[in-house]
Protein backbone atom coordinates (compact mmCIF):
# COMPACT_ATOMS: atom_id res chain seq x y z
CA UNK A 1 34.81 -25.89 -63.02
CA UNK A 2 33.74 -28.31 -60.79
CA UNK A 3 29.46 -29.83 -60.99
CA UNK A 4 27.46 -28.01 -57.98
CA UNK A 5 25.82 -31.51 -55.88
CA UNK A 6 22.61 -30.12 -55.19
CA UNK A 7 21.78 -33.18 -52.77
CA UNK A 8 24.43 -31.67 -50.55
CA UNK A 9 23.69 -27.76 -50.23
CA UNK A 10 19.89 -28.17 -49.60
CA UNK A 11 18.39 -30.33 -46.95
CA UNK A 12 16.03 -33.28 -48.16
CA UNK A 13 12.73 -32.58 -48.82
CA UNK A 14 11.17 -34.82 -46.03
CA UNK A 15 13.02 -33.00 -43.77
CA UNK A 16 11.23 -29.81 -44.70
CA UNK A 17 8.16 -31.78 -44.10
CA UNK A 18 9.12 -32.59 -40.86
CA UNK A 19 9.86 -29.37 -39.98
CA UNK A 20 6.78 -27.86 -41.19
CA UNK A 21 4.47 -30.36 -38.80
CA UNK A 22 6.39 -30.18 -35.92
CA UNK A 23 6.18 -26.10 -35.68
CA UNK A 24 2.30 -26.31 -36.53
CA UNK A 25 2.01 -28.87 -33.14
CA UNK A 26 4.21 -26.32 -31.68
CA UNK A 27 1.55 -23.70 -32.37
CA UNK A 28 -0.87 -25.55 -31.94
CA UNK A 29 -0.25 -26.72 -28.41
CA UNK A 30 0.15 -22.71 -27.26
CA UNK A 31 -3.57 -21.68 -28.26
CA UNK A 32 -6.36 -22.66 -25.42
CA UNK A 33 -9.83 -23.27 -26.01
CA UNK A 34 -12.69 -20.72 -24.68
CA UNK A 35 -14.25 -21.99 -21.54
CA UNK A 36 -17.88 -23.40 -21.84
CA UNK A 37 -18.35 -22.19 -17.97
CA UNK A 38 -18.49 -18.52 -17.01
CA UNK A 39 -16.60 -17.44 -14.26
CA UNK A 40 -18.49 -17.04 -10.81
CA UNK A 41 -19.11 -13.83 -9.98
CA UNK A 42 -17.37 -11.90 -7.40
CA UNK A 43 -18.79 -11.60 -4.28
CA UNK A 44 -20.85 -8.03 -3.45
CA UNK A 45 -19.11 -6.10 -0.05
CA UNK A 46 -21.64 -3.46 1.03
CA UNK A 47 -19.07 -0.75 2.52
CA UNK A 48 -22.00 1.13 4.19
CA UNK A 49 -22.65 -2.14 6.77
CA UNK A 50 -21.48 -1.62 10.20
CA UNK A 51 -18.56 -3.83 11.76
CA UNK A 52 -18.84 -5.69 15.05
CA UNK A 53 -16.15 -3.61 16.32
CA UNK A 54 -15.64 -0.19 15.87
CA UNK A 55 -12.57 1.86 16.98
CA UNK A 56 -12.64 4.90 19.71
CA UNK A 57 -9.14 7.15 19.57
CA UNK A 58 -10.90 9.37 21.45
CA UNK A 59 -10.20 6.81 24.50
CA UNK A 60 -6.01 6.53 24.24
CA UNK A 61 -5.43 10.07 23.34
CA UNK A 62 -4.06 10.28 27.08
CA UNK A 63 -1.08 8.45 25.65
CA UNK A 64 0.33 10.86 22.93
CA UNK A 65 4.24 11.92 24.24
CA UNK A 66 3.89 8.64 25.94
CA UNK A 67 7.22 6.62 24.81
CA UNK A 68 6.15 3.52 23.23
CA UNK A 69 6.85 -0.36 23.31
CA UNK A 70 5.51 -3.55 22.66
CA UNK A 71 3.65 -4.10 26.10
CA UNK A 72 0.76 -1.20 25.73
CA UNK A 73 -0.44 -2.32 22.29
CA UNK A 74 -2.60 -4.78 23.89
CA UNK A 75 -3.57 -1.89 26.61
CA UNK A 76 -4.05 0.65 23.71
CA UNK A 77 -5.91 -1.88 21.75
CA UNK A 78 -8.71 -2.58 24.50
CA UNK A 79 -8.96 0.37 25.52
CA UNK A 80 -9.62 2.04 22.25
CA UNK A 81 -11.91 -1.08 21.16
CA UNK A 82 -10.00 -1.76 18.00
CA UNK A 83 -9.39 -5.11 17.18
CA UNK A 84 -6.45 -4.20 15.36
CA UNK A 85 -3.34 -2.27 15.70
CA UNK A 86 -0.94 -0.84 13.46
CA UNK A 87 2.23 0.77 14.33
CA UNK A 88 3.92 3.46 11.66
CA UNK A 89 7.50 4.48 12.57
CA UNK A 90 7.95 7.78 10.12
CA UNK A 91 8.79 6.43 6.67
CA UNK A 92 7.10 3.56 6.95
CA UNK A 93 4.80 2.07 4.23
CA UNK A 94 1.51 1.66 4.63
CA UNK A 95 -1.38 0.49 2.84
CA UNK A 96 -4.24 3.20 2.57
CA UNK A 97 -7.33 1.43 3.25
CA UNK A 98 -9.83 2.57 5.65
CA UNK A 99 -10.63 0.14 8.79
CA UNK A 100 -13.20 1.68 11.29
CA UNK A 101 -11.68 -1.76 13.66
CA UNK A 102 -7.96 -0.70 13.24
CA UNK A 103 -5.80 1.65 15.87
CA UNK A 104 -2.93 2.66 14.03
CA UNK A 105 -0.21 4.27 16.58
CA UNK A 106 2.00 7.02 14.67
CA UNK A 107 5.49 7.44 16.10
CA UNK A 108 8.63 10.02 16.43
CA UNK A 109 11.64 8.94 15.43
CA UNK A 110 12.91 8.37 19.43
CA UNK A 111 9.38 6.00 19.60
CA UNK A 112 7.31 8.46 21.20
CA UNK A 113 3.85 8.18 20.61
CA UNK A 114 3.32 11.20 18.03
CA UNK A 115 -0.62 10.32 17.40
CA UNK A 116 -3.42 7.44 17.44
CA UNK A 117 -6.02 7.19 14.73
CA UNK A 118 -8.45 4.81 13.69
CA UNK A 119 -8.35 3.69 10.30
């Protein structure tokens, strides 16, 4: 039987050493430090203030049936006093936030104008 050279199955000991400092810069260089400065604070929105504009559906409402395209959103839009439109073609996303300023102009399937809302 052969004498086992330890030198050659286990790696040298300053190697280890090595090793050992370079993972704890490793770690090291992932934490963070706390901020001294607190974040601003976010600004306050009072939802119960009135707009500029406000929105009138009541004023298009002549329109539903009407077939739609590109050229009476601008007509639509001044007449109704929104300064926004939005068109929704069924199955259409939408976001569901309120805006008392926004016409949004619901549509058939064949682009007829199915309804007008504000919001």
């Amino acid at each position: 039987m052969m004498p086992v050279n330890r030198r050659m199955t286990t790696p040298p000991r300053h190697l280890k050493r090595v090793g050992s400092v370079l993972a704890v810069l490793l770690l090291a260089g992932c934490s963070s430090t706390p901020s001294e400065t607190a974040a601003p604070k976010p600004p306050t929105v009072d939802p119960t203030a009135p707009t500029n504009q406000t929105c009138d559906a009541s004023a298009v409402q002549y329109a539903i049936g009407a077939p739609f395209d590109e050229a009476n959103v601008a007509t639509l839009e001044e007449q109704s006093g929104a300064r926004q439109v939005r068109v929704l073609r069924p199955g259409s996303a939408a976001t569901m936030d309120y805006r008392d300023d926004r016409l949004n102009i619901h549509l058939e399937s064949n682009d007829m104008i199915e309804a007008l809302r504000c919001g």
